[in-house]
Protein backbone atom coordinates (compact mmCIF):
# COMPACT_ATOMS: atom_id res chain seq x y z
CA UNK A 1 166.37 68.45 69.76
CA UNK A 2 165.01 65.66 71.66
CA UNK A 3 163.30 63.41 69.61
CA UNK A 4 160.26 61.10 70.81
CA UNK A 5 158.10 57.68 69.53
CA UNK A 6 155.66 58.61 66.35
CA UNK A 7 152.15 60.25 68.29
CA UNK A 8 153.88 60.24 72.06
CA UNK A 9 152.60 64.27 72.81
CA UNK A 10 152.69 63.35 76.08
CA UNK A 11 156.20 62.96 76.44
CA UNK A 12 156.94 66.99 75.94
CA UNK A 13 154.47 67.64 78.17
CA UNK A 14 155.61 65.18 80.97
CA UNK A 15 159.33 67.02 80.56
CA UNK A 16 158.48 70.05 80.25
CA UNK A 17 156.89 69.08 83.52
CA UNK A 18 160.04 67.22 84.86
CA UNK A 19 162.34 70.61 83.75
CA UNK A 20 159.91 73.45 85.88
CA UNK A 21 160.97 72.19 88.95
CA UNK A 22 157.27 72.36 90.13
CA UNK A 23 155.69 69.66 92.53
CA UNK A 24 151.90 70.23 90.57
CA UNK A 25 150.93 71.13 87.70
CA UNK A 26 147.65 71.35 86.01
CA UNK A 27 147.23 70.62 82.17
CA UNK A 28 144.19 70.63 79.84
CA UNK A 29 144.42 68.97 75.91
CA UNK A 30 142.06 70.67 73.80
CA UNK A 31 139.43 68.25 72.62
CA UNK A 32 140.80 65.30 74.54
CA UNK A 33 138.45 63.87 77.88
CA UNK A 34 140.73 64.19 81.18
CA UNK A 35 140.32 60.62 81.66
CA UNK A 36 141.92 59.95 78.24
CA UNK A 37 144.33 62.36 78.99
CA UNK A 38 145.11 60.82 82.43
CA UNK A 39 145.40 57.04 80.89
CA UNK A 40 147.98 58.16 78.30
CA UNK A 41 149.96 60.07 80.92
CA UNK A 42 150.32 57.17 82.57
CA UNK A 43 151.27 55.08 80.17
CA UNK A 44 154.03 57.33 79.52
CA UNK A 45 155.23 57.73 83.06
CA UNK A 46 155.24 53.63 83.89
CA UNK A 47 157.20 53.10 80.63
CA UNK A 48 159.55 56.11 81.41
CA UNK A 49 159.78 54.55 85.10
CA UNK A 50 159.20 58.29 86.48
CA UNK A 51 157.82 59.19 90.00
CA UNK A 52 155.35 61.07 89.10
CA UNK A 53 151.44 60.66 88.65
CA UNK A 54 148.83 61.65 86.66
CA UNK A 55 145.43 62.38 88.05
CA UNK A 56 142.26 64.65 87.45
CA UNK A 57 139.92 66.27 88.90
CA UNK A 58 137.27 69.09 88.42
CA UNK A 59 137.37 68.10 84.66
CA UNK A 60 141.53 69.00 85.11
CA UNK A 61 144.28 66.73 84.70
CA UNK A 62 147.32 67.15 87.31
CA UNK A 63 150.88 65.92 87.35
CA UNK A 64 152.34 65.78 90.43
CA UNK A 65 155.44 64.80 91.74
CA UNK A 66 155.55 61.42 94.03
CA UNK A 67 157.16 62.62 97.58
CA UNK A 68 158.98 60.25 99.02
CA UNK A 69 159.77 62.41 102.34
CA UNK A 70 156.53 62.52 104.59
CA UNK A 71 155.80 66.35 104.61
């Protein structure tokens, strides 16, 4: 059971993320504004050191994973 800093519920949903395998995702929080959502993400990936990023759009929020390779 991993365990994860008191009110972090981003951190399950940025490995869950990580643990799919999938380059984008799109999330929604019940109750919670995208942009919140988006702010917190990010908080949680630049303290984590991940490459991934958060964004929104359409009133979604995405996580995506950074490519490093051009496509």
């Amino acid at each position: 059971e991993k365990t994860y800093h008191k009110g972090s519920v981003y951190d399950p949903i940025i490995d869950q993320f990580l643990e799919s395998g999938q380059e984008l995702v799109e999330i929604s929080i019940e109750g919670k504004r995208p942009g919140y959502v988006v702010t917190q993400l990010d908080r949680r990936i630049n303290t984590r050191k991940l490459d991934i990023v958060a964004s929104r759009g359409g009133g979604f929020v995405y996580l995506e994973k950074k490519t490093t390779e051009p496509t």
